[in-house]
C-alpha atoms as a PDB file:
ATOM      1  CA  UNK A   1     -16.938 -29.693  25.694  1.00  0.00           C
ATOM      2  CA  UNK A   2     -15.122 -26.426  26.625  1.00  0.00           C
ATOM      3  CA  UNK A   3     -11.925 -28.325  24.833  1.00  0.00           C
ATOM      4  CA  UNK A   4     -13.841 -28.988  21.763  1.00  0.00           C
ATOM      5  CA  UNK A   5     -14.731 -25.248  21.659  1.00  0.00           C
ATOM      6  CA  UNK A   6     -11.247 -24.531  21.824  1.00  0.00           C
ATOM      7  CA  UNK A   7     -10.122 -26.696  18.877  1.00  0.00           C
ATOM      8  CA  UNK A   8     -12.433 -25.287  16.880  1.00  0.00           C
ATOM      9  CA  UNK A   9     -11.482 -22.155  17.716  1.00  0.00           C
ATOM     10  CA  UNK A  10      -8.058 -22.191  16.853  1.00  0.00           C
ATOM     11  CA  UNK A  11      -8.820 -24.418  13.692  1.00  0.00           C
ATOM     12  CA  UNK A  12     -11.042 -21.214  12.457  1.00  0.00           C
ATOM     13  CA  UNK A  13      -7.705 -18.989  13.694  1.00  0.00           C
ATOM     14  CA  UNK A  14      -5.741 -20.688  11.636  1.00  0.00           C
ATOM     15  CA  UNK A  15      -8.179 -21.253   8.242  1.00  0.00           C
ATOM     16  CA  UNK A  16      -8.475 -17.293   8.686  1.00  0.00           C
ATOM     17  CA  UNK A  17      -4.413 -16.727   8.819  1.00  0.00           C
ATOM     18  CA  UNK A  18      -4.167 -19.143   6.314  1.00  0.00           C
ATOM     19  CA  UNK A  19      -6.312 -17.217   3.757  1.00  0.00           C
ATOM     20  CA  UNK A  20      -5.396 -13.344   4.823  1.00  0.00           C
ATOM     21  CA  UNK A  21      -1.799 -13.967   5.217  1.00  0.00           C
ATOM     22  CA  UNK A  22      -0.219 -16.589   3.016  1.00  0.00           C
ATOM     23  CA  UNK A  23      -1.330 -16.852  -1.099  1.00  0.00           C
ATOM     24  CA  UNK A  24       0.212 -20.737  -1.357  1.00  0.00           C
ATOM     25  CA  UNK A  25      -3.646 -21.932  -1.288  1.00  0.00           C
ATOM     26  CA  UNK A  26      -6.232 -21.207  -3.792  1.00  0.00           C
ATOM     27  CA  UNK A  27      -8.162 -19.038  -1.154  1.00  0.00           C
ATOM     28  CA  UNK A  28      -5.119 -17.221   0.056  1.00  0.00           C
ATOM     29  CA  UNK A  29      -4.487 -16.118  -3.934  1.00  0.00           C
ATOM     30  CA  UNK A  30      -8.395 -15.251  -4.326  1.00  0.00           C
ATOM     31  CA  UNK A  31      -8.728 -13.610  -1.800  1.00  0.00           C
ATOM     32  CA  UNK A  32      -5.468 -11.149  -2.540  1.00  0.00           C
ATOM     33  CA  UNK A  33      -6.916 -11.145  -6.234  1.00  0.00           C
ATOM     34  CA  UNK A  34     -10.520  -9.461  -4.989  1.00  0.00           C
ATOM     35  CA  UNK A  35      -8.548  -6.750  -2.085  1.00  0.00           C
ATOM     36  CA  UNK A  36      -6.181  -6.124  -4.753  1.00  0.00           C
ATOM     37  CA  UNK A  37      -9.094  -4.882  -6.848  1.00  0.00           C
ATOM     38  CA  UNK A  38     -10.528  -3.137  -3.627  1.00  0.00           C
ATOM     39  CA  UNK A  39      -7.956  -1.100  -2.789  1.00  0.00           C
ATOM     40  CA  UNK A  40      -6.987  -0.317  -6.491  1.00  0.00           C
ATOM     41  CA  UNK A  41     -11.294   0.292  -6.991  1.00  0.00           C
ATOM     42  CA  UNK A  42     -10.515   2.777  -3.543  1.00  0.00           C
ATOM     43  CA  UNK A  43      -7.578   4.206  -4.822  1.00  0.00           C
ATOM     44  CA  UNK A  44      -9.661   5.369  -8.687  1.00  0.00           C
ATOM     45  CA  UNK A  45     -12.571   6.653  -6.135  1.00  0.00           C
ATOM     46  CA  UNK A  46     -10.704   9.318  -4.225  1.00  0.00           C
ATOM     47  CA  UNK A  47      -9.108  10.075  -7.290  1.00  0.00           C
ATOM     48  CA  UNK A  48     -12.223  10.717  -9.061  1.00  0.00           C
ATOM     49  CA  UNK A  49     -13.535  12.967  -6.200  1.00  0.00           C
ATOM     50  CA  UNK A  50     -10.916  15.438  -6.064  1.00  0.00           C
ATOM     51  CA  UNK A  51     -12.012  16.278 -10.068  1.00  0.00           C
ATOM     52  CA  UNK A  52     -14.600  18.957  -9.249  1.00  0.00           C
ATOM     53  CA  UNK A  53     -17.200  18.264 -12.404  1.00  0.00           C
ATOM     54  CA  UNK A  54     -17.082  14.824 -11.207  1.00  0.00           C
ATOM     55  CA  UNK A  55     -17.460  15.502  -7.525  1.00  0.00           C
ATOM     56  CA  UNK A  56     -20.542  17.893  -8.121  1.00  0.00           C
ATOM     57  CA  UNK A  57     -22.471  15.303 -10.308  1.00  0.00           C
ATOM     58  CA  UNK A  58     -21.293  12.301  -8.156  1.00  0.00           C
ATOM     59  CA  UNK A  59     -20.130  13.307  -5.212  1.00  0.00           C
ATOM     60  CA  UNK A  60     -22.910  11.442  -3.367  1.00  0.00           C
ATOM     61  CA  UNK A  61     -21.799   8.214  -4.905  1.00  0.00           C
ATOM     62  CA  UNK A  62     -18.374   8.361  -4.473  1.00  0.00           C
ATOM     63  CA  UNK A  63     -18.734   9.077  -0.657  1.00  0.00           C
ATOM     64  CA  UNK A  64     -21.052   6.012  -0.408  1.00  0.00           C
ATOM     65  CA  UNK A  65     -18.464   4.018  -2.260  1.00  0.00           C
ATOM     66  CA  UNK A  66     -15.553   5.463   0.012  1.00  0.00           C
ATOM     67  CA  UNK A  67     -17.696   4.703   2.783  1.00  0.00           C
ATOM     68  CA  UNK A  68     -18.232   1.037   1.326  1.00  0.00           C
ATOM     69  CA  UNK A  69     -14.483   0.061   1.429  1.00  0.00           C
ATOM     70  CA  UNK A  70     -13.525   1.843   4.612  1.00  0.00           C
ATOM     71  CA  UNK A  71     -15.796  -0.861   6.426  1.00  0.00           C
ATOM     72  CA  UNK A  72     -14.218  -3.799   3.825  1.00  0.00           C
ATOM     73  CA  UNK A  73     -10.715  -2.981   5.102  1.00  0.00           C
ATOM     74  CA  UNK A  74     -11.847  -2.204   8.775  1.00  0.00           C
ATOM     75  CA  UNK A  75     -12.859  -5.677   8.494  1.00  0.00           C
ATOM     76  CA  UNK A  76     -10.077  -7.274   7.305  1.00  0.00           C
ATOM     77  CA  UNK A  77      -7.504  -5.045   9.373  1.00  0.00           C
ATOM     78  CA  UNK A  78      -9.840  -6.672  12.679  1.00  0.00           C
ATOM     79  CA  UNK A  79      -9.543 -10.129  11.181  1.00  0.00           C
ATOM     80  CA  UNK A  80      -5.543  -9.929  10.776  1.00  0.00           C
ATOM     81  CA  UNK A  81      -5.502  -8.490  14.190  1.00  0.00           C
ATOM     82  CA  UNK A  82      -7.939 -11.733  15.545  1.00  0.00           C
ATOM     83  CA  UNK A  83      -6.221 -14.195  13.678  1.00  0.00           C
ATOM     84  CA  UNK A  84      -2.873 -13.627  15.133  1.00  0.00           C
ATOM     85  CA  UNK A  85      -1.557 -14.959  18.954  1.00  0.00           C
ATOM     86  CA  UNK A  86       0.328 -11.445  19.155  1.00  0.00           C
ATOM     87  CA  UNK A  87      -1.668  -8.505  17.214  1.00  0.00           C
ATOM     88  CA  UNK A  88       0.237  -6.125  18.884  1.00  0.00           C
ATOM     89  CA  UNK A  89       3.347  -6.705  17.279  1.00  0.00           C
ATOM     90  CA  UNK A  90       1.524  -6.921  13.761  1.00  0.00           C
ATOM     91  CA  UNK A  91      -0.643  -3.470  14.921  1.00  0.00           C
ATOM     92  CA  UNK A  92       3.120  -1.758  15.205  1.00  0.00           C
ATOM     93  CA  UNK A  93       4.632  -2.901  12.122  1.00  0.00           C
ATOM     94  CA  UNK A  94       4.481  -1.274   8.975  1.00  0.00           C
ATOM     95  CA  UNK A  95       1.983  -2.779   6.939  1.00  0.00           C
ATOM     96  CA  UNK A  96      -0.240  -2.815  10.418  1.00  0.00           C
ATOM     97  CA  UNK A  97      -0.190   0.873  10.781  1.00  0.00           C
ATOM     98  CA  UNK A  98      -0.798   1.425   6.865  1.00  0.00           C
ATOM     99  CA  UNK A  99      -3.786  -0.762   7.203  1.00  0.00           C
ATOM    100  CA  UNK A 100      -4.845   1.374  10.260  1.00  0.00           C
ATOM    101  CA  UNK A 101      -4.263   4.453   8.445  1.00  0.00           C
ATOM    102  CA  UNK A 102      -6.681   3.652   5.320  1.00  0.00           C
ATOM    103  CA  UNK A 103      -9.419   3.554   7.989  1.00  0.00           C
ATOM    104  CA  UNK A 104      -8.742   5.935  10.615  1.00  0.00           C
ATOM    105  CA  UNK A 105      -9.352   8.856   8.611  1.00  0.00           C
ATOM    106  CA  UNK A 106     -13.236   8.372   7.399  1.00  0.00           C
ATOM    107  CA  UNK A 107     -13.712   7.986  11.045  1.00  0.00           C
ATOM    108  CA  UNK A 108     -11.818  11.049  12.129  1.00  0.00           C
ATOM    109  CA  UNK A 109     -13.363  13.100   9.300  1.00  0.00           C
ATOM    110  CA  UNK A 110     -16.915  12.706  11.622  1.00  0.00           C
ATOM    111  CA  UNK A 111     -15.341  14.628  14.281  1.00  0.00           C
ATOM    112  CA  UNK A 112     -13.483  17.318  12.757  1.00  0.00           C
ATOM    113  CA  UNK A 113     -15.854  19.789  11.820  1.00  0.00           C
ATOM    114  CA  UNK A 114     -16.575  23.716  11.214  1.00  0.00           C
ATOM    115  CA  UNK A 115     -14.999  26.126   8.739  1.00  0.00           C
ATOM    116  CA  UNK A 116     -11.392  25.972  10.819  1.00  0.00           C
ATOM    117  CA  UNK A 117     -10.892  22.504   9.916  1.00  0.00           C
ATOM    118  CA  UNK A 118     -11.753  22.194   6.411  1.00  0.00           C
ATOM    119  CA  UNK A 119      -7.643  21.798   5.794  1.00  0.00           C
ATOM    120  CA  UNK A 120      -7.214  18.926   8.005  1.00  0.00           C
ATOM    121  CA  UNK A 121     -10.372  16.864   7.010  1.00  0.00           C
ATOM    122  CA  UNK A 122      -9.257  17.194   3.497  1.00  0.00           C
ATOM    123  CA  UNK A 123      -5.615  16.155   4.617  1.00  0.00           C
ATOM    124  CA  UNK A 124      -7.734  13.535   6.048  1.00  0.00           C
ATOM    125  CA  UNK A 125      -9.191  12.941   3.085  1.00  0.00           C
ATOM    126  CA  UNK A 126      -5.973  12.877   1.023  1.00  0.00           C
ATOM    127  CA  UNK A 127      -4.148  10.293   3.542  1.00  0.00           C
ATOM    128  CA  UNK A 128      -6.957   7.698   1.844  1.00  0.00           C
ATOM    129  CA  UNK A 129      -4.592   7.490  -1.497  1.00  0.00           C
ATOM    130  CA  UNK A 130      -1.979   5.624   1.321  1.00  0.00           C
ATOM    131  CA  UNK A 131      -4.079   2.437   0.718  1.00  0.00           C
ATOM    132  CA  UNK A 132      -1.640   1.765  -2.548  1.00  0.00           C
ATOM    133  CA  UNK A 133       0.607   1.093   0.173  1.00  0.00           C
ATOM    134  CA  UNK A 134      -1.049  -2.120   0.928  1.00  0.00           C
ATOM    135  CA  UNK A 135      -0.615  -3.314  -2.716  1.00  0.00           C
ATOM    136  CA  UNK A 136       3.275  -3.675  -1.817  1.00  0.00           C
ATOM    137  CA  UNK A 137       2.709  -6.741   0.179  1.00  0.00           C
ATOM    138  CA  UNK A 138       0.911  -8.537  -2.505  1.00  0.00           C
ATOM    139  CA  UNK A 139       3.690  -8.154  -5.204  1.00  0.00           C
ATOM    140  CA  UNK A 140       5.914 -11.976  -4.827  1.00  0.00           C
ATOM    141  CA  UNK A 141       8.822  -9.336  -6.841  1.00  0.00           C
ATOM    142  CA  UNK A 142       8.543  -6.779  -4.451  1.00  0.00           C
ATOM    143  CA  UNK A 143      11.929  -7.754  -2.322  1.00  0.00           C
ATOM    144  CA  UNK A 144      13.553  -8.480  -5.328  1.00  0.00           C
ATOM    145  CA  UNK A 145      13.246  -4.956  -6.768  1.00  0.00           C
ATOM    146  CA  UNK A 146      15.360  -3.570  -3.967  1.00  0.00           C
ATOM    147  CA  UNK A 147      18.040  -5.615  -5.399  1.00  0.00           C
ATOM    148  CA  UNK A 148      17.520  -5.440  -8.903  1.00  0.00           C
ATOM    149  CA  UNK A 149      15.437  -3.364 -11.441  1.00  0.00           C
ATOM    150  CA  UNK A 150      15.903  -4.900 -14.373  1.00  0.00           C
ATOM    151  CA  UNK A 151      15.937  -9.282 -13.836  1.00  0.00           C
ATOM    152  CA  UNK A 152      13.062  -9.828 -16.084  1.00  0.00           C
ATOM    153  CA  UNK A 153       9.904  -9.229 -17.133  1.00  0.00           C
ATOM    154  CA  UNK A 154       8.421  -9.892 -14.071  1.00  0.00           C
ATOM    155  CA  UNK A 155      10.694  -7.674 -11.984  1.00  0.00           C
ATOM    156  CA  UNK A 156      10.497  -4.907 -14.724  1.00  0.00           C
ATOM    157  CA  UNK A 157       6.839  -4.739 -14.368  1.00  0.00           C
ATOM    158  CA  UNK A 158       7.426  -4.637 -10.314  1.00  0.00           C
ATOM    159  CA  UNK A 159       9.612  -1.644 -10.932  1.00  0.00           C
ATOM    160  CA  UNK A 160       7.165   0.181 -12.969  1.00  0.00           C
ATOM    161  CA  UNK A 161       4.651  -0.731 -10.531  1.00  0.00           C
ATOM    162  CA  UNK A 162       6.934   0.990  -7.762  1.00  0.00           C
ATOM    163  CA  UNK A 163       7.379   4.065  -9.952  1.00  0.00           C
ATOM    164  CA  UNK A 164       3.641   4.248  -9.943  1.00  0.00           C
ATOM    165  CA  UNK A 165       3.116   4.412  -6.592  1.00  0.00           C
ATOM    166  CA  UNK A 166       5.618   6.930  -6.045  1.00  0.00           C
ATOM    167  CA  UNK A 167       4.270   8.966  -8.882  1.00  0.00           C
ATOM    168  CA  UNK A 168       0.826   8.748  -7.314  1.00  0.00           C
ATOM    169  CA  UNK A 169       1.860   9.619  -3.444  1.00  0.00           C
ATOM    170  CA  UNK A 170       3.793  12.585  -4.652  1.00  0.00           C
ATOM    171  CA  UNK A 171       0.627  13.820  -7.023  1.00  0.00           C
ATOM    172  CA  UNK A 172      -1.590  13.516  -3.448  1.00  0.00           C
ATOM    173  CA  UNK A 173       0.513  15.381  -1.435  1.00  0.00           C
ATOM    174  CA  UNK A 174       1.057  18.033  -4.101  1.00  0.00           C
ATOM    175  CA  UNK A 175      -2.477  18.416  -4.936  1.00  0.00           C
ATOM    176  CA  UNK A 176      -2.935  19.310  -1.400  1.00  0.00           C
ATOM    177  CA  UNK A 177       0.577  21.514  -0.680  1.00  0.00           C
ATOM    178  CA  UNK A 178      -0.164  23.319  -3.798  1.00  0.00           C
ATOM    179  CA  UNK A 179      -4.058  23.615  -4.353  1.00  0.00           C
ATOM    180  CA  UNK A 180      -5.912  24.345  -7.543  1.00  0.00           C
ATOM    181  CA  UNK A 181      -5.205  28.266  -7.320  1.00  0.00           C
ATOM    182  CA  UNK A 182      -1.374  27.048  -8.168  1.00  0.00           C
ATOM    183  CA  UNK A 183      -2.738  24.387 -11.098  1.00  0.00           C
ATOM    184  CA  UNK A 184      -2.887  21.424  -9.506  1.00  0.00           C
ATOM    185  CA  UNK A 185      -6.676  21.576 -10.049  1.00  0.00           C
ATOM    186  CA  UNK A 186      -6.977  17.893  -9.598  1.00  0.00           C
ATOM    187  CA  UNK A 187      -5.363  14.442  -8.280  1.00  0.00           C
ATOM    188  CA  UNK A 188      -4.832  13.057 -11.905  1.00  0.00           C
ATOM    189  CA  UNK A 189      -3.038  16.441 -13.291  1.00  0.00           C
ATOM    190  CA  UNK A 190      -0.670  16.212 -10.042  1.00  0.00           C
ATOM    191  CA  UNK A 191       0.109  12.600 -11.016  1.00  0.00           C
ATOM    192  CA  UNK A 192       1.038  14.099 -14.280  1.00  0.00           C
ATOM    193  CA  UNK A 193       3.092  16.866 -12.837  1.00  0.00           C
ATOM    194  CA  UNK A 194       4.850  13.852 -10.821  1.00  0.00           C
ATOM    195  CA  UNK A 195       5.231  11.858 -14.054  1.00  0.00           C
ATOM    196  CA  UNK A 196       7.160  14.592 -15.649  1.00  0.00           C
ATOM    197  CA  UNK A 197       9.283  15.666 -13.183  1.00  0.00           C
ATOM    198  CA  UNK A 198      10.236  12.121 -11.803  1.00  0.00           C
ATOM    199  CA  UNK A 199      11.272  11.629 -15.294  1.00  0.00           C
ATOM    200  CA  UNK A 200      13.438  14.604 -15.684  1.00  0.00           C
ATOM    201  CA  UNK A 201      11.173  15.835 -18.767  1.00  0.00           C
ATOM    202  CA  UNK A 202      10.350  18.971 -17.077  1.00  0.00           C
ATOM    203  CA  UNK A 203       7.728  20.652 -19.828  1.00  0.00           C
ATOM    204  CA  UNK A 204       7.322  23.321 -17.193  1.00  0.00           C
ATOM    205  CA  UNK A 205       3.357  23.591 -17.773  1.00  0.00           C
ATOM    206  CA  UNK A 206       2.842  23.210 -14.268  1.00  0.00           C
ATOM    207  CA  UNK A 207       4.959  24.176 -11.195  1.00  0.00           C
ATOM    208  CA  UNK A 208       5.045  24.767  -7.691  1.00  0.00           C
ATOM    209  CA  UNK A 209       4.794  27.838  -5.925  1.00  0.00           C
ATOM    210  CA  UNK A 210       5.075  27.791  -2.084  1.00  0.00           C
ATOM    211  CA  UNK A 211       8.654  26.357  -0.287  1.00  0.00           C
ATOM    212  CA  UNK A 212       7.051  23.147   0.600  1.00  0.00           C
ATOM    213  CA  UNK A 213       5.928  22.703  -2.932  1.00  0.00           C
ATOM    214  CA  UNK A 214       9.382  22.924  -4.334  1.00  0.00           C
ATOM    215  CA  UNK A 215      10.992  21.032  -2.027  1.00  0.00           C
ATOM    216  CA  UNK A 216       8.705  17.983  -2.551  1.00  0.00           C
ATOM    217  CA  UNK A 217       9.535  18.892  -6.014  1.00  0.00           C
ATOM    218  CA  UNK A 218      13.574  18.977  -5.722  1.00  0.00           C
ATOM    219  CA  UNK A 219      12.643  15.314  -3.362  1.00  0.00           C
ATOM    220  CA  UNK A 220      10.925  13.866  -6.885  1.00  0.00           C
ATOM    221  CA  UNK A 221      13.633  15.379  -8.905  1.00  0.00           C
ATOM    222  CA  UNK A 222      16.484  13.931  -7.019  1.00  0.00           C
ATOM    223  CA  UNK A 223      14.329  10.465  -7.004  1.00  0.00           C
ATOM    224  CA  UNK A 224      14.343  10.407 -10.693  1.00  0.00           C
ATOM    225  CA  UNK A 225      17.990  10.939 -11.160  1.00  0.00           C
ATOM    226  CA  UNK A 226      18.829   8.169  -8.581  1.00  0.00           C
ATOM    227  CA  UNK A 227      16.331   5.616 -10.292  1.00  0.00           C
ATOM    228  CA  UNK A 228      18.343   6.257 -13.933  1.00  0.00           C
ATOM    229  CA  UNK A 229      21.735   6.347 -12.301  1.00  0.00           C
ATOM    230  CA  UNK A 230      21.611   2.967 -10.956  1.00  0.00           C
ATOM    231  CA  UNK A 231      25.211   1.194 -11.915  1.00  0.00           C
ATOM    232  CA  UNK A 232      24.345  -1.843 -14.241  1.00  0.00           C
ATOM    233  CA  UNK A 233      26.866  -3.675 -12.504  1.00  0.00           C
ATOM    234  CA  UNK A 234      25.592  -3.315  -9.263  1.00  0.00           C
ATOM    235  CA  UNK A 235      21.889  -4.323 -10.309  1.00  0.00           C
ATOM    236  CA  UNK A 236      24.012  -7.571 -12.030  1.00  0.00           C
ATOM    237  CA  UNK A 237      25.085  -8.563  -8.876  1.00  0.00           C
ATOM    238  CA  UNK A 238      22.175  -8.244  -6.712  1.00  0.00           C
ATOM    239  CA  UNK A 239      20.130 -10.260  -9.554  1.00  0.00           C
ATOM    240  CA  UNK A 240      22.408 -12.810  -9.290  1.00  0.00           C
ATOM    241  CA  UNK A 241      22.073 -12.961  -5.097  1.00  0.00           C
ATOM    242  CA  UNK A 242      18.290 -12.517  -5.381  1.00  0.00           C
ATOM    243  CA  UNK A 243      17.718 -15.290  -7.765  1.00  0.00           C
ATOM    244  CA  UNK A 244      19.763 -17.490  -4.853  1.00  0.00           C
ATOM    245  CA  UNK A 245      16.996 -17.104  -2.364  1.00  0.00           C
ATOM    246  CA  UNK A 246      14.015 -19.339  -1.568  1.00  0.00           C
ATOM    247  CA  UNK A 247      11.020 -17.243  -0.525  1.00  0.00           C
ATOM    248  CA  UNK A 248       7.256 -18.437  -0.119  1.00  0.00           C
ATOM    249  CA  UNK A 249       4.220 -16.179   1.408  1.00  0.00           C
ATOM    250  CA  UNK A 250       3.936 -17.945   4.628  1.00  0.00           C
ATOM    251  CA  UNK A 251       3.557 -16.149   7.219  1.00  0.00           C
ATOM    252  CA  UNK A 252       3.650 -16.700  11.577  1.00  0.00           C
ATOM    253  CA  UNK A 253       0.252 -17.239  12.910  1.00  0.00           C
ATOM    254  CA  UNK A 254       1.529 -15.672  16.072  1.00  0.00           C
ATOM    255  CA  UNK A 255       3.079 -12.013  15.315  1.00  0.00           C
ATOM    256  CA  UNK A 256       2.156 -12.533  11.225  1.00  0.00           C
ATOM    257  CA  UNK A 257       6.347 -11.708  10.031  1.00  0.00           C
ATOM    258  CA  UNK A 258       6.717 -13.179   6.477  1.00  0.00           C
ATOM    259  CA  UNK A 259       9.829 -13.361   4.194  1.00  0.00           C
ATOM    260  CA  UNK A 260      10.474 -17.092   5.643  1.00  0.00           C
ATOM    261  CA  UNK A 261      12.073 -19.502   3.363  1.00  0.00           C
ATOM    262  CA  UNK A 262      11.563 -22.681   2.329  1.00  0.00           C
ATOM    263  CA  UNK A 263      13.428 -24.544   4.772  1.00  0.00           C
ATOM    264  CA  UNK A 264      12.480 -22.334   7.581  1.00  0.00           C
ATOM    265  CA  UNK A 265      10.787 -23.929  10.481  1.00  0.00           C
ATOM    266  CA  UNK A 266      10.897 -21.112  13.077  1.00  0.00           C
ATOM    267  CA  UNK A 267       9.434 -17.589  12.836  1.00  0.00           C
ATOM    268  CA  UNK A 268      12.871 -15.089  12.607  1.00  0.00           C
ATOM    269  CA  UNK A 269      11.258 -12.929  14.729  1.00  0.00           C
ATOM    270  CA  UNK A 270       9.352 -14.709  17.343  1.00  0.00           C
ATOM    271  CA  UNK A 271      10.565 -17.804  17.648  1.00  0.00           C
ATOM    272  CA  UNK A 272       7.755 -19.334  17.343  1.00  0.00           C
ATOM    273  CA  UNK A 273       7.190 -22.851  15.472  1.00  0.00           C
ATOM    274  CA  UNK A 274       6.051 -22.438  12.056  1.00  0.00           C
ATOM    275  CA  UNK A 275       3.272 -24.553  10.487  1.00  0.00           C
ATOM    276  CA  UNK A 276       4.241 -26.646   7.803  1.00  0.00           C
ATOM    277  CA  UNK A 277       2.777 -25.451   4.208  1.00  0.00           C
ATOM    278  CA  UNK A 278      -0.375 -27.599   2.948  1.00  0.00           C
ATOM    279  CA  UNK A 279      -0.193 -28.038  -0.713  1.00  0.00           C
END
């Protein structure tokens, strides 16, 4: 009987793993379809509450909402962490600790009151816009953007998709080195600032005032110039190596590692035996 427990046990384990970390089933690509829209839905809400008209008539809302998918991605950080024979080594890598960080801080933010801590809560607060990071694992193109911006359509979009998530993690952090009193009144108008100066447009309708403000700035700056410079032959090259390799999203039920291929029947970083694929 205790066998039988067991078995079913690790046949739930493995349904679970099979759903949160690999999209080569139909439930595996659902669910990354719905948390996609979670985190993106997450992402829109803290953006919305920095805008202070919108944070004075909803503000109520759009802490209930915050609130709302703070326990969603608890949730599904615990399950990755259940589902696995070594959490551990998942909890230390670096999707692990981005999932722990879009959590952490509504929790913190319970704890850290009085007038003396009103900067970190809202650095607290800020550190919620990290959750984009999660979108990175999602993206099948993702690897193949470090070797090559422009394959195809498909990898273009990936690279815009990149440049919007460095756009928007620059806007955060600027929003909150800078404040409104220096005209980043809002999330949305620091994105913009980020657009412009990632870009190399420079209007100069906005700019930073204190040292840490600039040199995020001259970071962005120098950014820009290296995505424009990249040599065409280079990105040639790398297209044709990337376009060589066999990838699929499974991933090791014991430490979770992905970025096996095809033919791969151990884990490259356990050693662990790797479960064959069920079409």
């Amino acid at each position: 009987m205790a066998g039988k427990k067991v078995t079913e046990n690790l046949t739930w384990k493995s349904r679970v793993h099979r759903i949160i970390f690999e999209a080569d089933t139909k439930s595996g690509k659902a669910f990354d379809i719905v948390l996609l829209i979670f985190i993106l839905l997450s992402v829109v809400a803290v953006m919305l509450e920095s805008v202070a008209d919108i944070r004075q008539e909803f503000g109520t809302l759009l802490h209930a909402v915050e609130w709302g998918f703070t326990f969603v991605f608890m949730l599904e950080y615990l399950l990755r962490l259940w589902c696995l024979n070594r959490p551990l080594r998942y909890a230390l890598s670096f999707f692990g600790i981005v999932d722990f960080l879009s959590i952490i801080p509504s929790f913190l933010s319970l704890f850290l009151t009085g007038g003396q801590y009103l900067l970190v809560i809202r650095l607290l607060r800020i550190l919620r816009v990290f959750r984009i990071f999660k979108l990175i694992r999602y993206v099948g193109e993702a690897r193949l953007l470090v070797k090559a911006l422009n394959a195809s359509a498909r990898k273009i979009f990936v690279f815009l998709f990149a440049v919007a998530t460095i756009v928007t993690i620059f806007g955060a952090l600027m929003y909150l080195v800078e404040g409104e009193e220096n005209g980043f009144h809002n999330i949305p108008i620091s994105i913009y600032w980020a657009v412009v100066t990632l870009t190399t447009v420079g209007y100069g309708d906005i700019t930073p005032q204190t040292d840490l403000g600039r040199f995020l700035a001259s970071l962005i700056m120098i950014a820009g110039y290296s995505i424009i410079a990249v040599p065409t032959g280079i990105v040639t090259v790398e297209i044709s190596k990337a376009q060589k390799l066999a990838s699929n999203t499974q991933s090791c039920e014991s430490c979770g590692a992905g970025g096996h291929t095809d033919d791969a029947m151990y884990c490259r970083y356990c050693g662990i035996k790797l479960e064959t694929l069920k079409q």
